[in-house]
N, C-alpha and C. Protein backbone atom coordinates (compact mmCIF):
# COMPACT_ATOMS: atom_id res chain seq x y z
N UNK A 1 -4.65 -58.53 -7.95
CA UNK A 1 -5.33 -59.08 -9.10
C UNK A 1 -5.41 -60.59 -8.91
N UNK A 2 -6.27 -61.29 -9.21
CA UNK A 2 -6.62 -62.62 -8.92
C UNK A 2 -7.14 -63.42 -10.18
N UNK A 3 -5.84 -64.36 -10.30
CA UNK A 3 -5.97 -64.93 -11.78
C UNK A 3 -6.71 -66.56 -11.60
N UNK A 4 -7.43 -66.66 -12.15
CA UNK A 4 -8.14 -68.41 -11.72
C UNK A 4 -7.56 -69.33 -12.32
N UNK A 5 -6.51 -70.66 -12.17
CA UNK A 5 -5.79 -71.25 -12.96
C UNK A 5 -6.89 -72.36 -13.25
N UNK A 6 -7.06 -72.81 -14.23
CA UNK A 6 -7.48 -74.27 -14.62
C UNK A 6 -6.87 -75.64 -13.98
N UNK A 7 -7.58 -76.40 -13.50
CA UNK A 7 -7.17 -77.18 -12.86
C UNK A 7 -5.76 -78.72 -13.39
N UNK A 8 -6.19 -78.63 -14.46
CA UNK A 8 -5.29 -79.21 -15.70
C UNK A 8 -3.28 -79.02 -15.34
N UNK A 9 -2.48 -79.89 -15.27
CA UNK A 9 -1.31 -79.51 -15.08
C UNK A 9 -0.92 -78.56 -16.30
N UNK A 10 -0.62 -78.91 -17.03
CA UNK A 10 -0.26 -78.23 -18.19
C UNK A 10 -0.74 -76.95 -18.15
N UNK A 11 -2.06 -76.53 -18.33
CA UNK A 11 -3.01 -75.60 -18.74
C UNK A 11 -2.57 -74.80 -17.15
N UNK A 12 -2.49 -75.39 -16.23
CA UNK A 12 -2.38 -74.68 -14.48
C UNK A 12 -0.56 -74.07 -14.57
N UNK A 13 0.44 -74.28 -15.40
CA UNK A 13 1.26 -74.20 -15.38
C UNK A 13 1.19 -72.70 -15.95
N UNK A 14 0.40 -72.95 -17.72
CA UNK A 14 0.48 -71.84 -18.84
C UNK A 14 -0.41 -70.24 -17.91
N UNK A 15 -1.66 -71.16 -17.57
CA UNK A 15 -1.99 -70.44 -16.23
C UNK A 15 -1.48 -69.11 -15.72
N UNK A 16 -0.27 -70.12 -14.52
CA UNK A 16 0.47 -68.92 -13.77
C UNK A 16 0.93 -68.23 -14.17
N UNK A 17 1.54 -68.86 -15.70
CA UNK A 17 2.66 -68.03 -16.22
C UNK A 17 1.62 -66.60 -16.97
N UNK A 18 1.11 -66.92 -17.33
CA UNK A 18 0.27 -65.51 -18.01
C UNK A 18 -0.25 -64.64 -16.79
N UNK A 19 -0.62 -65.27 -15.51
CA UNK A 19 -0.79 -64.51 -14.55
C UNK A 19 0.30 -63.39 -13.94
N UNK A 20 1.25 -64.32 -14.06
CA UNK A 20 2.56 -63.84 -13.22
C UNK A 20 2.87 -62.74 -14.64
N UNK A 21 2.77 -62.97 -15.57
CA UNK A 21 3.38 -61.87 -16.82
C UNK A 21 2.25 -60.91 -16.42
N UNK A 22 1.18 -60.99 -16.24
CA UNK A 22 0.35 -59.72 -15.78
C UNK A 22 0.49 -59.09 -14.56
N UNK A 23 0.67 -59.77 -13.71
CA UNK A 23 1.43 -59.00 -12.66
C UNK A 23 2.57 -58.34 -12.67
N UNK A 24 3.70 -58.69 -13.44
CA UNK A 24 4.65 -58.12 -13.90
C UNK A 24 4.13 -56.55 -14.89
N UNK A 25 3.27 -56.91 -15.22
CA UNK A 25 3.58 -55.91 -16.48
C UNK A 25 2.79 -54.98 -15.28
N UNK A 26 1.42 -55.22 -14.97
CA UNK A 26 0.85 -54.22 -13.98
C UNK A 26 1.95 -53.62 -13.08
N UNK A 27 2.83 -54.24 -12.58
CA UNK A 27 3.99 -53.48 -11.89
C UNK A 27 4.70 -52.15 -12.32
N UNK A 28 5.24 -53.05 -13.34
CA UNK A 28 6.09 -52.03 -14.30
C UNK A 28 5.21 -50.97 -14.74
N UNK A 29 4.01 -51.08 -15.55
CA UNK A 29 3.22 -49.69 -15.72
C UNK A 29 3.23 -48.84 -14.24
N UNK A 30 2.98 -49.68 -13.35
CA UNK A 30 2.46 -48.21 -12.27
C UNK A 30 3.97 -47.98 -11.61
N UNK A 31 4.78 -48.54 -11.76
CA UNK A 31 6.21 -48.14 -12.03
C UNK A 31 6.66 -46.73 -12.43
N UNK A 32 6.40 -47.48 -13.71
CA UNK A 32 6.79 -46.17 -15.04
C UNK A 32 5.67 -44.82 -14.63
N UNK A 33 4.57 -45.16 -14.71
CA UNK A 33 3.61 -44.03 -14.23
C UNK A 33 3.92 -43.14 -12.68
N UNK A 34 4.33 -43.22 -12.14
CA UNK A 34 4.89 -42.84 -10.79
C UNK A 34 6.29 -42.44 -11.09
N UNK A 35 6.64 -42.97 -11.45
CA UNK A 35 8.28 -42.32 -11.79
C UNK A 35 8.36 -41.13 -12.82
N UNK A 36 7.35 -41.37 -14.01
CA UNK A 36 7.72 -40.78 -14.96
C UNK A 36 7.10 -39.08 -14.73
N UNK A 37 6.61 -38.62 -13.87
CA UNK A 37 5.90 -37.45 -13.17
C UNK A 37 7.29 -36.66 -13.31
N UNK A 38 7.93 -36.75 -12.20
CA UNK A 38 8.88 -35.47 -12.25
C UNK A 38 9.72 -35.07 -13.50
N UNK A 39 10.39 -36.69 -14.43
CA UNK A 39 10.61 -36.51 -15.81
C UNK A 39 9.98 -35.85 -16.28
N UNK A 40 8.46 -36.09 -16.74
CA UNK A 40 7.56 -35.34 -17.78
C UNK A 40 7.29 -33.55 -17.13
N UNK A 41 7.47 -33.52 -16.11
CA UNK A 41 7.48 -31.84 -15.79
C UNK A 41 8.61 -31.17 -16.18
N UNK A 42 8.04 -30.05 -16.57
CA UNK A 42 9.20 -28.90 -16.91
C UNK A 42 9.77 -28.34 -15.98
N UNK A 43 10.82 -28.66 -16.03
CA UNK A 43 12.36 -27.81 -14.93
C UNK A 43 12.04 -26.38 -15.57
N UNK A 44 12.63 -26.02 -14.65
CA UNK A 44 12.84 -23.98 -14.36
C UNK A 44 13.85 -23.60 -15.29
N UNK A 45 14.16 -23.15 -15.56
CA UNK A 45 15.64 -22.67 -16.28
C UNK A 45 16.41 -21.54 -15.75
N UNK A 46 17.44 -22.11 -15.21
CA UNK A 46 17.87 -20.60 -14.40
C UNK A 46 17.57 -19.49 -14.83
N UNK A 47 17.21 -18.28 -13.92
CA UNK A 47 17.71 -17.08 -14.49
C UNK A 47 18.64 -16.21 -13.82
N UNK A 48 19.43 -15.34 -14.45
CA UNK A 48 20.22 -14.18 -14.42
C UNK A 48 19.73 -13.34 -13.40
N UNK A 49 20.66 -13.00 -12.09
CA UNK A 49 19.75 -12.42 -11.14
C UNK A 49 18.93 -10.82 -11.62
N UNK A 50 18.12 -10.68 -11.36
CA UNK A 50 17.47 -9.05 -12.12
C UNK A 50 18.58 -7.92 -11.33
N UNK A 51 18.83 -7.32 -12.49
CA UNK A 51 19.53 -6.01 -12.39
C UNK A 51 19.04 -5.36 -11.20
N UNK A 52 19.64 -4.49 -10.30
CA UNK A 52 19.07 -3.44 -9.65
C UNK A 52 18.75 -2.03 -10.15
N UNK A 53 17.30 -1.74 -9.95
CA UNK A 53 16.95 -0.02 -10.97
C UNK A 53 17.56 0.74 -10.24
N UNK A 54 17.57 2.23 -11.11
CA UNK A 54 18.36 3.14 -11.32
C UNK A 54 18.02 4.15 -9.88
N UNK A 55 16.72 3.47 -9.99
CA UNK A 55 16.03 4.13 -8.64
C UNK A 55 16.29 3.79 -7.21
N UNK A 56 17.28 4.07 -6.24
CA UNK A 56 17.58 3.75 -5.24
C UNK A 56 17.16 4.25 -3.92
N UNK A 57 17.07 3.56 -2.79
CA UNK A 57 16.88 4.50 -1.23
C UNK A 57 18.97 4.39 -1.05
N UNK A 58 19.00 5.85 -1.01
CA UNK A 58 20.87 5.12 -0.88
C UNK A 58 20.99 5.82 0.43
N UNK A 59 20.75 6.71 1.16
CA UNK A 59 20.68 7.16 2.83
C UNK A 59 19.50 6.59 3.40
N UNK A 60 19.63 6.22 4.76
CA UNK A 60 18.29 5.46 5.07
C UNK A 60 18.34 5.79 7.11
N UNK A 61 17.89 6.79 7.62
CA UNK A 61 17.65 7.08 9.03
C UNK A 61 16.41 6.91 9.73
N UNK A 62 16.24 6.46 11.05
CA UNK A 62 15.04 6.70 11.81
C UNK A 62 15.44 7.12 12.95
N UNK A 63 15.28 8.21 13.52
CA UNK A 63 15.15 9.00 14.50
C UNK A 63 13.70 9.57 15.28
N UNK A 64 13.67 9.08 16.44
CA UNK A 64 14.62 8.57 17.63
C UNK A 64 14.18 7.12 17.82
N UNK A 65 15.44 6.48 17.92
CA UNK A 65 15.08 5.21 18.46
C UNK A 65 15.58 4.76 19.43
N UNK A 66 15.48 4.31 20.41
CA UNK A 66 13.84 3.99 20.47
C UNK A 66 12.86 5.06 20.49
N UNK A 67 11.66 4.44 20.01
CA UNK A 67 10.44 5.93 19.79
C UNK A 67 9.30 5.25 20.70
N UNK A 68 9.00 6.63 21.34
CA UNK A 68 8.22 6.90 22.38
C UNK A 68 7.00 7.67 21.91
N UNK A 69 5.60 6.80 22.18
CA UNK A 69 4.59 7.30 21.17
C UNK A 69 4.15 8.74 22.16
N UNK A 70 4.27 9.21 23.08
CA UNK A 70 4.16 10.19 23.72
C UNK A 70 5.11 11.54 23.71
N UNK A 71 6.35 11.13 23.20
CA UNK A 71 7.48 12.21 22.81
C UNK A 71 7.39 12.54 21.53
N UNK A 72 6.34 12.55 20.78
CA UNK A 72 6.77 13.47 19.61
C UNK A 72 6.55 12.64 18.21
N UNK A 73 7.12 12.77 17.02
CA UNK A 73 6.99 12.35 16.01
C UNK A 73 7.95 11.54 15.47
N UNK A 74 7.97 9.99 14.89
CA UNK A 74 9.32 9.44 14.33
C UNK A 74 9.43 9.66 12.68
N UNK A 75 11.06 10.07 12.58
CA UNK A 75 11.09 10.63 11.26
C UNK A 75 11.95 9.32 10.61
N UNK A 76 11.50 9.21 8.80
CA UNK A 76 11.79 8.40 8.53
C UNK A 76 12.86 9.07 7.16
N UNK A 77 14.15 9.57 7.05
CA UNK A 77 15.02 9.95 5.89
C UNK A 77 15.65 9.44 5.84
N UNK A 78 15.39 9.95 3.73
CA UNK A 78 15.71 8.86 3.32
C UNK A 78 16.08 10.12 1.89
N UNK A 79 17.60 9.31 1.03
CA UNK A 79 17.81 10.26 -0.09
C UNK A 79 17.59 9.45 -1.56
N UNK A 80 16.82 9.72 -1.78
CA UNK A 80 16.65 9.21 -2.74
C UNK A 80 17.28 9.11 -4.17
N UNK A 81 17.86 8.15 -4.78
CA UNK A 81 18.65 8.53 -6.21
C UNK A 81 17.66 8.32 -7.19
N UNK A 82 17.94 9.35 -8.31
CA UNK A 82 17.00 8.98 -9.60
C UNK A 82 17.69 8.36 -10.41
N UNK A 83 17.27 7.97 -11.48
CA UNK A 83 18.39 7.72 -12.83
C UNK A 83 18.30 9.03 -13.24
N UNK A 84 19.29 8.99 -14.61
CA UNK A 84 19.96 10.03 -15.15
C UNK A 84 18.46 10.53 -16.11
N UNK A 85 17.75 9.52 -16.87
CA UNK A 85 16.44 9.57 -17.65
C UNK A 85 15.59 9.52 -17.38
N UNK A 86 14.39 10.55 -16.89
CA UNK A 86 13.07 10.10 -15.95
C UNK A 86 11.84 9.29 -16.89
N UNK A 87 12.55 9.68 -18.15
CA UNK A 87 11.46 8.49 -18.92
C UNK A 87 9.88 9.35 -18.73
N UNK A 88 9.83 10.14 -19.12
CA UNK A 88 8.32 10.94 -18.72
C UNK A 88 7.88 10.73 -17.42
N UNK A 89 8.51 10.04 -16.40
CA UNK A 89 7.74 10.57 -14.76
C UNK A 89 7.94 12.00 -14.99
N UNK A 90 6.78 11.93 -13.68
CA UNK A 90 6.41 13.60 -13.31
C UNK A 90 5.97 13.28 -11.48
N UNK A 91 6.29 12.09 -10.98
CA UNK A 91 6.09 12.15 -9.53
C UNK A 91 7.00 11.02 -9.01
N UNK A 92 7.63 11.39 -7.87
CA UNK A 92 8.01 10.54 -7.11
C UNK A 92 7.51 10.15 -5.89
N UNK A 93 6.94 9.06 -5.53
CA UNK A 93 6.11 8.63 -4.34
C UNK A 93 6.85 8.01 -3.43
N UNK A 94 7.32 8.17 -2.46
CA UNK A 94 8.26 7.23 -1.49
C UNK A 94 6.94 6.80 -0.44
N UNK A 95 6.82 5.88 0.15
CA UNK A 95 5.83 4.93 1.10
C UNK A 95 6.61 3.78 2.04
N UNK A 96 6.06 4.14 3.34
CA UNK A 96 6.52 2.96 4.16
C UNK A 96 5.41 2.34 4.45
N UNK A 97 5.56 0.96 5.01
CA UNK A 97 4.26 0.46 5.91
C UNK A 97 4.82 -0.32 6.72
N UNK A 98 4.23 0.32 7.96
CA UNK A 98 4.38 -0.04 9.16
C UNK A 98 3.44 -1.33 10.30
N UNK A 99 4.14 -2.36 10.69
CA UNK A 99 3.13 -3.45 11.01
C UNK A 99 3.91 -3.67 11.95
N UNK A 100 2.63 -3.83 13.83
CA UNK A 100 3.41 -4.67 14.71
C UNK A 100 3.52 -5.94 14.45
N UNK A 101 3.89 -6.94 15.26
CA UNK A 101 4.05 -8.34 15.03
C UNK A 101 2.95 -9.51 14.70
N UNK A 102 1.82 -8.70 15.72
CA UNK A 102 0.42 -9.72 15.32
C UNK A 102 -0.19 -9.04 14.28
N UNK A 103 0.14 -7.64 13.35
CA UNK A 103 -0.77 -7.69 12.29
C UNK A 103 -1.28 -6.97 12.81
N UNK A 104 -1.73 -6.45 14.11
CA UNK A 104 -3.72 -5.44 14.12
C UNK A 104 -3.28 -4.17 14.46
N UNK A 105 -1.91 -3.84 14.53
CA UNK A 105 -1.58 -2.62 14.41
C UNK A 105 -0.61 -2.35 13.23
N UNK A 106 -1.45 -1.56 11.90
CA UNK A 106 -0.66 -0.95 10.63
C UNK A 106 -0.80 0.35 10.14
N UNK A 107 0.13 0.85 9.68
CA UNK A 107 0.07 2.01 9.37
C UNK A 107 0.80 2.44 8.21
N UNK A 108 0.32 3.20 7.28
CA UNK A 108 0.76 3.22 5.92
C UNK A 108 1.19 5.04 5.62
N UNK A 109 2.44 5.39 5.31
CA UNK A 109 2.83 6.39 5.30
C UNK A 109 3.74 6.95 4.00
N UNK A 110 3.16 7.55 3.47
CA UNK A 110 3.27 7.97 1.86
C UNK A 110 3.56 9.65 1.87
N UNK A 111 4.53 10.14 0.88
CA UNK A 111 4.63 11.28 0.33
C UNK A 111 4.66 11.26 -1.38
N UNK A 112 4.19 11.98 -2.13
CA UNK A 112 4.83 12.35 -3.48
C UNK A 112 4.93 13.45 -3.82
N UNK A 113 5.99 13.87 -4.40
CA UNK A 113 6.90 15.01 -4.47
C UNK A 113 6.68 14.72 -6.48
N UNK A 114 6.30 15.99 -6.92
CA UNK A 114 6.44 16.37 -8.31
C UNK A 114 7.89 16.80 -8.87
N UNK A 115 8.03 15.84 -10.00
CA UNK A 115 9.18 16.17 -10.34
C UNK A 115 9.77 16.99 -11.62
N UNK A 116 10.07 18.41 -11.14
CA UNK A 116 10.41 19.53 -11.80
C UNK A 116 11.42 19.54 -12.28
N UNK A 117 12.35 19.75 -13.36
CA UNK A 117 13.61 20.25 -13.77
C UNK A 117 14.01 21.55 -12.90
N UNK A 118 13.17 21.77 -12.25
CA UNK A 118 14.50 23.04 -11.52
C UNK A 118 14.40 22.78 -10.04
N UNK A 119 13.73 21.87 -9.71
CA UNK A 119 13.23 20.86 -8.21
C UNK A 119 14.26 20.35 -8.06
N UNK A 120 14.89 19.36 -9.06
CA UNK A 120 15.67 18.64 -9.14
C UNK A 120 17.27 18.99 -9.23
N UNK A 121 18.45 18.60 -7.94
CA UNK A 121 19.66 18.92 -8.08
C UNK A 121 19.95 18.85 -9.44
N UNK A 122 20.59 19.73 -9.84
CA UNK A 122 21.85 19.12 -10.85
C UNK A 122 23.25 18.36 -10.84
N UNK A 123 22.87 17.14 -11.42
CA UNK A 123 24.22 16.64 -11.08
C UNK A 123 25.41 16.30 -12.30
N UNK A 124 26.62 15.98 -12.17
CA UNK A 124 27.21 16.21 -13.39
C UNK A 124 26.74 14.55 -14.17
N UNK A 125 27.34 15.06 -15.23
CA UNK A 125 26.43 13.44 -16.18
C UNK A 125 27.02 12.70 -15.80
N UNK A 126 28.01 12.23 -14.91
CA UNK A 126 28.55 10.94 -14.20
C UNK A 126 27.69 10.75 -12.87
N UNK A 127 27.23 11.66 -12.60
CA UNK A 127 26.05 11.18 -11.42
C UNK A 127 24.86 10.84 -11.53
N UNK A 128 24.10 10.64 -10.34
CA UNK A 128 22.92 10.52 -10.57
C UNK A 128 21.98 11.60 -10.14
N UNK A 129 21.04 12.00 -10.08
CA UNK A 129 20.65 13.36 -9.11
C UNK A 129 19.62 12.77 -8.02
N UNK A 130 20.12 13.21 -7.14
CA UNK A 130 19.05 12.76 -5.36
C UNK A 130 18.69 13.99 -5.34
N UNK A 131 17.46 12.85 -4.22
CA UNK A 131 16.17 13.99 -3.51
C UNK A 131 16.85 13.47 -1.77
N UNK A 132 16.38 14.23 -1.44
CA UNK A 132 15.80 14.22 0.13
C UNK A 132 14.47 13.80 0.72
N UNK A 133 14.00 13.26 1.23
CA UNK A 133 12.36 12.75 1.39
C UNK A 133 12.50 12.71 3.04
N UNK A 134 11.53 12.94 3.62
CA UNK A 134 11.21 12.30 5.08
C UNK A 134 9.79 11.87 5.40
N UNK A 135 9.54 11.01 6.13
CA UNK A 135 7.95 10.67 6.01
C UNK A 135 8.39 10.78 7.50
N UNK A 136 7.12 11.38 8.20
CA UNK A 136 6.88 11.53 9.84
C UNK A 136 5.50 10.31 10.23
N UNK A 137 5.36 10.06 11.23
CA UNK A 137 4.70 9.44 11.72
C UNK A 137 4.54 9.61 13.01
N UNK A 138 3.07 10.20 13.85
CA UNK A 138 2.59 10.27 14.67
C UNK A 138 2.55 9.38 15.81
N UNK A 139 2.59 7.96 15.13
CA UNK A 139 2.55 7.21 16.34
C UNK A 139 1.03 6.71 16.61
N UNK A 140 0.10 6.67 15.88
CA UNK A 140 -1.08 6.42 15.79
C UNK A 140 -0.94 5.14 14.56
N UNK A 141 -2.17 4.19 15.04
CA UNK A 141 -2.15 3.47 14.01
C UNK A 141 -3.02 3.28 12.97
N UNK A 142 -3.81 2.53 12.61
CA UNK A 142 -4.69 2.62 11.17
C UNK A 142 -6.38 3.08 11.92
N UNK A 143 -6.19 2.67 12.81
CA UNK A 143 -7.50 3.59 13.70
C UNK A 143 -7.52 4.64 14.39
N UNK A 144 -6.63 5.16 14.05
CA UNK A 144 -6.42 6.87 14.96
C UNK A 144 -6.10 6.41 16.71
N UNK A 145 -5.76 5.04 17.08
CA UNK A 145 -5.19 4.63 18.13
C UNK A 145 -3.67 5.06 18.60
N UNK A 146 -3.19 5.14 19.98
CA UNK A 146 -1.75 5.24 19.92
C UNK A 146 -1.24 3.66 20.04
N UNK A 147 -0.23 3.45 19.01
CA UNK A 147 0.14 2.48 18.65
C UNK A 147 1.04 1.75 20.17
N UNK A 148 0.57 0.28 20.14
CA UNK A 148 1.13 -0.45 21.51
C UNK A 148 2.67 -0.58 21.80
N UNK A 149 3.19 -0.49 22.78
CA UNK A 149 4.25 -0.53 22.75
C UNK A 149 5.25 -2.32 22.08
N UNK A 150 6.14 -2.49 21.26
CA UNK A 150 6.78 -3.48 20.80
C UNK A 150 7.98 -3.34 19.50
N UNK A 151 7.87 -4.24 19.08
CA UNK A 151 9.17 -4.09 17.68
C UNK A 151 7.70 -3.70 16.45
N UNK A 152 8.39 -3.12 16.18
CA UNK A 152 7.66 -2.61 14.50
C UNK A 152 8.49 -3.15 13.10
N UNK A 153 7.54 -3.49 11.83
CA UNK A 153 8.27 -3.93 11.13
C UNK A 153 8.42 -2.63 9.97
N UNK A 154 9.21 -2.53 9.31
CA UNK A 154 8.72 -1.26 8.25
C UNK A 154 9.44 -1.86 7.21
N UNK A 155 8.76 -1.54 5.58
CA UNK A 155 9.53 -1.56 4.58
C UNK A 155 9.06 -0.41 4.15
N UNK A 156 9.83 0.37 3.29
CA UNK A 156 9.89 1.77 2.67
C UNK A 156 10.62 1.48 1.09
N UNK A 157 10.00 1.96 0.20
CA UNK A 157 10.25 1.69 -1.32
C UNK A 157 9.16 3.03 -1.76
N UNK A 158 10.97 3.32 -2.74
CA UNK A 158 10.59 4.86 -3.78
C UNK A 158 9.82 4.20 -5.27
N UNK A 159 8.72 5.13 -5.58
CA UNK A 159 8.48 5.11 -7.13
C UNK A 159 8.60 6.05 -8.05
N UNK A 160 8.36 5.74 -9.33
CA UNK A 160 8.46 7.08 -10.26
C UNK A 160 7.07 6.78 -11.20
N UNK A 161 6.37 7.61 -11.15
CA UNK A 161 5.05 7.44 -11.63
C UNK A 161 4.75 8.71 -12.42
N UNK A 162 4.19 8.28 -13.84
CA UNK A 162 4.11 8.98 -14.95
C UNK A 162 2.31 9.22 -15.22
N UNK A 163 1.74 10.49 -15.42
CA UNK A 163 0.43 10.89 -15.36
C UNK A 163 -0.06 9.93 -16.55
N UNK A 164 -1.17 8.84 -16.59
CA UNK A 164 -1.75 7.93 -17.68
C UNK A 164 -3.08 8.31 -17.87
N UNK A 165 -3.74 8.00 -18.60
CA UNK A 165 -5.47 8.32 -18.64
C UNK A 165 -5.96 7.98 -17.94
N UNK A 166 -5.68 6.79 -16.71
CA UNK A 166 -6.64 6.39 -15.90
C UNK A 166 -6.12 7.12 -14.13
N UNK A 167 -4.56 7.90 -14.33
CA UNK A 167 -4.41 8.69 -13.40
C UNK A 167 -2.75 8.10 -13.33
N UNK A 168 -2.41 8.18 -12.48
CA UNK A 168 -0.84 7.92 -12.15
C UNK A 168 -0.79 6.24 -12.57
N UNK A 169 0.62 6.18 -13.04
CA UNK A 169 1.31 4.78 -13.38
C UNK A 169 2.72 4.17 -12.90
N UNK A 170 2.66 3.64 -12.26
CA UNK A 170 4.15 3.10 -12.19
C UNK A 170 4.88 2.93 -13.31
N UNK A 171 6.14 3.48 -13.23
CA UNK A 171 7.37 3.28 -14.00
C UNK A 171 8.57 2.26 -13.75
N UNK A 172 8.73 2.98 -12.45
CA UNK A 172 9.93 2.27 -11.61
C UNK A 172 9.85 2.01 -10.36
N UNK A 173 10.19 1.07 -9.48
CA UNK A 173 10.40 0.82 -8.34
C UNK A 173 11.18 0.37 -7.78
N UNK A 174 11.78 1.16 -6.54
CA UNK A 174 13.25 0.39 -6.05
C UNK A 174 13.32 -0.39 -4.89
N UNK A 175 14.14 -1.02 -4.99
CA UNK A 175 14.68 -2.03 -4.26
C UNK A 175 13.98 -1.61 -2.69
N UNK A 176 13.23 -2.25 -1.77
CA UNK A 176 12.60 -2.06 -0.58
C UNK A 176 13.70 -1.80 0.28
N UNK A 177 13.57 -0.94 1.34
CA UNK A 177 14.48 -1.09 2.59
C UNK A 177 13.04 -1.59 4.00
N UNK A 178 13.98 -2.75 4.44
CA UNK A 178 13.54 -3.52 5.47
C UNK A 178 14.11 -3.72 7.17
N UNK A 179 13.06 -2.83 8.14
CA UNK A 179 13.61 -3.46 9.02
C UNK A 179 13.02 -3.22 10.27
N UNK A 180 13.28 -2.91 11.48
CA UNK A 180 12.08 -3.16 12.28
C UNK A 180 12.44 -1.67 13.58
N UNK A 181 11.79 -1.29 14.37
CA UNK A 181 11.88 0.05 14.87
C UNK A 181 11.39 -0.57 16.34
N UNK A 182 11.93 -0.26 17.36
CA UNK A 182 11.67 -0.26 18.62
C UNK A 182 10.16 1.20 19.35
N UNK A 183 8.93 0.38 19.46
CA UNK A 183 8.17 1.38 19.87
C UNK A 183 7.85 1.30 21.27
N UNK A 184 8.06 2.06 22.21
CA UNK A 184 7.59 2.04 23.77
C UNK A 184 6.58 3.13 24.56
């Protein structure tokens, strides 16, 4: 900012000084304005970590590994726990998806199993009642290709889905199991 003093001693003195107070104050505003940003934003407020649902993968196998896309089929079991209240579900959907490392080989592998009162173990009211599930996989990938040999990534997560007017609904979903499969 460029203040023009009057040439006058006196008046060249009063001058600077009003200059220099405007420079000052211009400071301090873009000061305060720059600083006062992270103040004036709203902080997060912790939260309470979320409960884990009732709905669990609690056995979790892949056989054979390493898998050989020419030997056969890899199986993916898994036992599934319900809660004690299905809350009006009527299906359980378990799904993995399968991705090599660059992404251009995926494959998405789903079952749902209807859930019956006489389908369903009985367990005593201190338990919970499990299923059994297995999802197979060929070894082909989202193009009917045989999938390249490398590490595979998989996550697999159970649902409980209740019939709605517009067709099935999620209820519940559990906790993902994550991890990666040797393919050769």
């Amino acid at each position: 900012m460029a203040c023009s003093i009057p040439s006058t001693d006196k008046t060249a003195t009063n001058g600077a000084r009003r200059c220099n107070a405007r420079g000052w104050l211009c400071l301090s505003l873009a000061f305060l304005f720059l600083t006062s940003g992270p103040v004036l934003a709203k902080s997060k407020t912790p939260r309470a970590p979320r409960p884990e649902p009732d709905l669990k993968i609690l056995e979790f196998k892949i056989s054979p590994t390493p898998y050989i896309v020419a030997a056969g089929q890899l199986e993916f079991s898994a036992v599934v726990q319900l809660p004690k209240d299905l809350d009006g579900a009527t299906l359980l959907e378990v799904s993995s998806l399968l991705t090599s490392p660059s992404k251009t080989s995926i494959r998405f592998l789903s079952t749902r199993k209807p859930l019956d009162d006489h389908d369903i173990p009985s367990a005593t009211p201190s338990e919970f009642p499990r299923l059994p599930i297995v999802l197979t996989w060929d070894g082909m990938d989202h193009q009917k290709m045989p999938a390249s040999a490398g590490l595979y990534h998989y996550e697999m997560r159970a649902k409980l889905l209740a019939n709605g007017e517009k067709g099935p609904r999620t209820l519940m979903v559990s906790w993902p199991k994550r991890g990666t499969v040797e393919v050769k």
